[in-house]
C-alpha atoms as a PDB file:
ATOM      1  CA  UNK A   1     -14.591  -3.211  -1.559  1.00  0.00           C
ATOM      2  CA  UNK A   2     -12.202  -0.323  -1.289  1.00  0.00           C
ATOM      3  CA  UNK A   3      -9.940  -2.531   1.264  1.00  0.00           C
ATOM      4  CA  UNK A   4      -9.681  -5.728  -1.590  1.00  0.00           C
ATOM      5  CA  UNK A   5      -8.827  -3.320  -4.376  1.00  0.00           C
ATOM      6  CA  UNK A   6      -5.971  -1.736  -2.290  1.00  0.00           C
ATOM      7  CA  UNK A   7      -5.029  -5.289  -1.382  1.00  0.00           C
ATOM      8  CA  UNK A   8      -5.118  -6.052  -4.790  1.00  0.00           C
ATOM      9  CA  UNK A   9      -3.102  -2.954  -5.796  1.00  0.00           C
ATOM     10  CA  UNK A  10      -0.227  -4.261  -3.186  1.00  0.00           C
ATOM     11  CA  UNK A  11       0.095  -7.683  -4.914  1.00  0.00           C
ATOM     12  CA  UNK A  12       0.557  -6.130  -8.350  1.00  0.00           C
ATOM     13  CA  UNK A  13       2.885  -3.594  -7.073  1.00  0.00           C
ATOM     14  CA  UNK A  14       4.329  -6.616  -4.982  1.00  0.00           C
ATOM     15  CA  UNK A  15       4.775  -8.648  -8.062  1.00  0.00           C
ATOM     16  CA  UNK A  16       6.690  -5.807  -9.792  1.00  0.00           C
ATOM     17  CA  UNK A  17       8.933  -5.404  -7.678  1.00  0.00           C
ATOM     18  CA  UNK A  18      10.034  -8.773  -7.981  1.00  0.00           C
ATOM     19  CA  UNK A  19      10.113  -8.962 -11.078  1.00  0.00           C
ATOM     20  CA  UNK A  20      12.222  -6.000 -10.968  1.00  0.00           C
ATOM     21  CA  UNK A  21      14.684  -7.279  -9.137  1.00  0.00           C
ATOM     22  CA  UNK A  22      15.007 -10.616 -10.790  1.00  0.00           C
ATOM     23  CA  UNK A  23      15.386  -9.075 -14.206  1.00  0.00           C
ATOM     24  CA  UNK A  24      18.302  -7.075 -12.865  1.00  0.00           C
ATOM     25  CA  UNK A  25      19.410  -9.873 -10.726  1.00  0.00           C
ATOM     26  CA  UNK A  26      20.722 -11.500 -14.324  1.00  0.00           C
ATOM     27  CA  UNK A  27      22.831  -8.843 -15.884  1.00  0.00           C
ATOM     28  CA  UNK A  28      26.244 -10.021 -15.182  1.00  0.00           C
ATOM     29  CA  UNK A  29      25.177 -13.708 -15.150  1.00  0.00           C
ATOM     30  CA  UNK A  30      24.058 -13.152 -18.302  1.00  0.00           C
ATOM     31  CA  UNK A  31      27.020 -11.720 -19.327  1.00  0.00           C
ATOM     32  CA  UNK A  32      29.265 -14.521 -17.855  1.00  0.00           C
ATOM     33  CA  UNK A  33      26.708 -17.132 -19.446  1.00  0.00           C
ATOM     34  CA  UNK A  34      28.264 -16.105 -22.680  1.00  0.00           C
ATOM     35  CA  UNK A  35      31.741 -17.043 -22.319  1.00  0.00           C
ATOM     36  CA  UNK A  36      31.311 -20.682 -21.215  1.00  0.00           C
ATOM     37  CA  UNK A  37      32.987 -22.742 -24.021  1.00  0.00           C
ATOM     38  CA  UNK A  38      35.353 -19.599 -25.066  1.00  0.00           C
ATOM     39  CA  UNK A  39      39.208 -19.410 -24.235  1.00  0.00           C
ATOM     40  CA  UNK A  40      39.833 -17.814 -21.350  1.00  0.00           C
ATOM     41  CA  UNK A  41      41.643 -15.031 -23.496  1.00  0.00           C
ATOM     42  CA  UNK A  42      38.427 -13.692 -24.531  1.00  0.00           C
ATOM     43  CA  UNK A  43      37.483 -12.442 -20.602  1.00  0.00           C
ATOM     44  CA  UNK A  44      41.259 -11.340 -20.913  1.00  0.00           C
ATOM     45  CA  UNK A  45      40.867  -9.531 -23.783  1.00  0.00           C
ATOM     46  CA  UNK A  46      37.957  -8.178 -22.446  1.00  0.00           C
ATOM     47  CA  UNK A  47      38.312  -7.074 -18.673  1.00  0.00           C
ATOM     48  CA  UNK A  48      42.315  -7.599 -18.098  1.00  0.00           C
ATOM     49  CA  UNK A  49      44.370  -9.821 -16.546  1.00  0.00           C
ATOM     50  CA  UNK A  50      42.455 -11.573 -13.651  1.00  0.00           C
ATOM     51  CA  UNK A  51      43.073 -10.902  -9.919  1.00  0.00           C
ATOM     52  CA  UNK A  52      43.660 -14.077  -9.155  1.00  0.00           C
ATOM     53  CA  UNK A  53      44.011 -17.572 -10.704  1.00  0.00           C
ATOM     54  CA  UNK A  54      43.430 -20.642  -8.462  1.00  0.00           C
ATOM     55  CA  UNK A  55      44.952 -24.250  -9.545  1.00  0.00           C
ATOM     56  CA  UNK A  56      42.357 -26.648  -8.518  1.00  0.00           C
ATOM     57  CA  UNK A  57      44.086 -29.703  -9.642  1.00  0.00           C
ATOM     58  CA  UNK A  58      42.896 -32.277 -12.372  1.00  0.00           C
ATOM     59  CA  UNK A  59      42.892 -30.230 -15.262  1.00  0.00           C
ATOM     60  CA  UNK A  60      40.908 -27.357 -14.082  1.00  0.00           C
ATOM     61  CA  UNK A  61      41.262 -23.665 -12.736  1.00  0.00           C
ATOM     62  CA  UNK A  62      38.979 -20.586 -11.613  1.00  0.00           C
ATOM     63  CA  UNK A  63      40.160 -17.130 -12.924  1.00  0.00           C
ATOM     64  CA  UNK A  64      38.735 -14.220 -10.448  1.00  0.00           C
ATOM     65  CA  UNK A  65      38.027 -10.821 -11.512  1.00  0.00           C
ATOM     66  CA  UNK A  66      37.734  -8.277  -8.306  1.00  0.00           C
ATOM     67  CA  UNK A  67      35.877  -4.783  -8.940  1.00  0.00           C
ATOM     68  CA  UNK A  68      35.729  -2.208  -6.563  1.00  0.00           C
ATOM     69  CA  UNK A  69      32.868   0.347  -7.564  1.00  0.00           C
ATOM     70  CA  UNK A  70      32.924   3.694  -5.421  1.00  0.00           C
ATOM     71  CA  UNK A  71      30.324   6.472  -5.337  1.00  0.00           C
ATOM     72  CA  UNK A  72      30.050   9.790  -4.308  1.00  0.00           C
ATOM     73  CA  UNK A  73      26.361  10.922  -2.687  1.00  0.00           C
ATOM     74  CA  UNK A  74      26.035  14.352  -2.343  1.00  0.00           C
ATOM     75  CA  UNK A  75      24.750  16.258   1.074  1.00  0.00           C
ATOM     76  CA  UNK A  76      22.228  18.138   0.914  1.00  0.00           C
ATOM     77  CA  UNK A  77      20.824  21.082   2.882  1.00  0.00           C
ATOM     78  CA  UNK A  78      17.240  22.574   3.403  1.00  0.00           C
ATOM     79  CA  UNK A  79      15.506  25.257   5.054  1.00  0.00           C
ATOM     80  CA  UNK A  80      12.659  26.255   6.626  1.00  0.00           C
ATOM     81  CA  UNK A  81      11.585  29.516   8.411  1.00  0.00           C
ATOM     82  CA  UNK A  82       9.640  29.361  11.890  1.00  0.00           C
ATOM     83  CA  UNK A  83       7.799  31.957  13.797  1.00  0.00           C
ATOM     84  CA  UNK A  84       8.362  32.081  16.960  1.00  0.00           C
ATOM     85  CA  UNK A  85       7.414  34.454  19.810  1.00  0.00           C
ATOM     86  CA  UNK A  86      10.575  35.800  19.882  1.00  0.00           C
ATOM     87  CA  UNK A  87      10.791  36.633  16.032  1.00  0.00           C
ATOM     88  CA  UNK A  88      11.569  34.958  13.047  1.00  0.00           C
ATOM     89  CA  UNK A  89      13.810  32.401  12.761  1.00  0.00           C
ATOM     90  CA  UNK A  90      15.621  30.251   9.722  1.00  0.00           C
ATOM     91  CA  UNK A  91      16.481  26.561  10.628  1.00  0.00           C
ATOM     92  CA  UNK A  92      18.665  24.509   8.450  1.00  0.00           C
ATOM     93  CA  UNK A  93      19.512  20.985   7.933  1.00  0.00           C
ATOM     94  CA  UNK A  94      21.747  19.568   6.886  1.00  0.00           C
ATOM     95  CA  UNK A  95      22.530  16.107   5.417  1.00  0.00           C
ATOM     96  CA  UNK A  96      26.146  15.311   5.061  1.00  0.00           C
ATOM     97  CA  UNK A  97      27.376  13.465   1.548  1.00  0.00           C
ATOM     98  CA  UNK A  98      29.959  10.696   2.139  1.00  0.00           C
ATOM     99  CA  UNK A  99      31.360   8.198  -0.022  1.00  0.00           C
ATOM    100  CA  UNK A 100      29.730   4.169  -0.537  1.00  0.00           C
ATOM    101  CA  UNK A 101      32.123   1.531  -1.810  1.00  0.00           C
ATOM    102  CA  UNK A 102      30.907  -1.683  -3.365  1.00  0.00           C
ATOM    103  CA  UNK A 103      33.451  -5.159  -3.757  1.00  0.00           C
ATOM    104  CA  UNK A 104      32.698  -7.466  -5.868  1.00  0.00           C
ATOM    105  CA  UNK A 105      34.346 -10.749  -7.091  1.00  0.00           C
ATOM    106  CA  UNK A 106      33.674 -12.146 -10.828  1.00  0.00           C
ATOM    107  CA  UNK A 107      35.210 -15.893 -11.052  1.00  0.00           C
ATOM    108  CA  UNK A 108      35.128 -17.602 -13.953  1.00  0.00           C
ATOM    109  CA  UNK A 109      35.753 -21.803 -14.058  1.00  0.00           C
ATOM    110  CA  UNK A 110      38.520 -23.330 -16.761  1.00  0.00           C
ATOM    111  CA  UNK A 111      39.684 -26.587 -18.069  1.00  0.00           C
ATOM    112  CA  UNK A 112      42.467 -27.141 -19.955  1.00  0.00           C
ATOM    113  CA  UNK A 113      42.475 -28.683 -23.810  1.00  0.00           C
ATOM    114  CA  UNK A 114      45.040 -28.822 -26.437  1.00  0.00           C
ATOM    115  CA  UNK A 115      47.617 -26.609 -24.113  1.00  0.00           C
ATOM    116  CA  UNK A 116      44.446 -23.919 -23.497  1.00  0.00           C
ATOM    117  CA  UNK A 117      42.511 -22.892 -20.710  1.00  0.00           C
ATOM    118  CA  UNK A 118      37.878 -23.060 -21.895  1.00  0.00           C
ATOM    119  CA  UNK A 119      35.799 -21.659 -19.426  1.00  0.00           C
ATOM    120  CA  UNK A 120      33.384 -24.536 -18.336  1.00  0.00           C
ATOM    121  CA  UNK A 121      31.018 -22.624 -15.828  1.00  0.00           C
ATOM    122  CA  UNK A 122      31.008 -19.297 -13.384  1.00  0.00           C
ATOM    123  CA  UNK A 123      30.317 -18.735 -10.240  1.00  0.00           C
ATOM    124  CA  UNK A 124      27.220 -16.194  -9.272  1.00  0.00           C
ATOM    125  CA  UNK A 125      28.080 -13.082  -8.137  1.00  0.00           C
ATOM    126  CA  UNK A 126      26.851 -11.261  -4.797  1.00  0.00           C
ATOM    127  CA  UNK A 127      23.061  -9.912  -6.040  1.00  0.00           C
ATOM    128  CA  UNK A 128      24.885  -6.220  -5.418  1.00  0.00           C
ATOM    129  CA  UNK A 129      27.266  -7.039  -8.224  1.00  0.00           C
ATOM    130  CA  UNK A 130      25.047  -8.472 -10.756  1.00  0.00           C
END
């Protein structure tokens, strides 16, 4: 009884997860999702000039965004004191911090009308950059 209620425990923490990480999986889709149909000023106007803008003939272009993201993680350091034979001693260790860098690429589709550029669709970012 105990084994199928732990088993049971698993699947709901299971199904959590997932839905954890499908609900954040749509934050900068969703986000995207909302310019489709807008000038491609309003991402300008928003987040800058793009990166880089790619001509892909027939009326239609993609506008990329790149972001780099970097973090700093702390080191850490811990103690502990042993007895030994010969006396008391302190041990440390230590965890070194270093420094995690993240690229991501936001590209947005375009098609021109009237002498402007309306974004028509985006590509999905990396699931690290949504």
């Amino acid at each position: 009884m105990t084994i199928h209620g732990t088993g049971r425990l698993k699947g709901v923490l299971g199904a959590f997860v997932i839905a954890t990480v499908f609900a954040l999986a749509g934050c900068a889709s969703d986000i995207m999702k909302n310019y489709i149909g807008q000038p491609i000023e309003s991402v300008v106007l928003d987040y800058g000039p793009p990166t880089t803008v790619v001509d892909l003939g027939q009326g239609e272009r993609a506008y990329q965004w790149r972001k780099i993201s970097t973090n700093a993680v702390s080191g850490s350091s811990s103690g502990e004191v042993r007895h030994t034979k010969h006396g008391t001693e302190y041990e440390t260790t230590e965890t070194p911090g270093y420094v995690e860098s993240r690229e991501c690429f936001y590209t947005f589709y375009a098609r021109a009308s009237a002498g402007r550029w309306f974004v028509t669709n985006f590509r999905q970012p990396k699931l690290e950059c949504e």
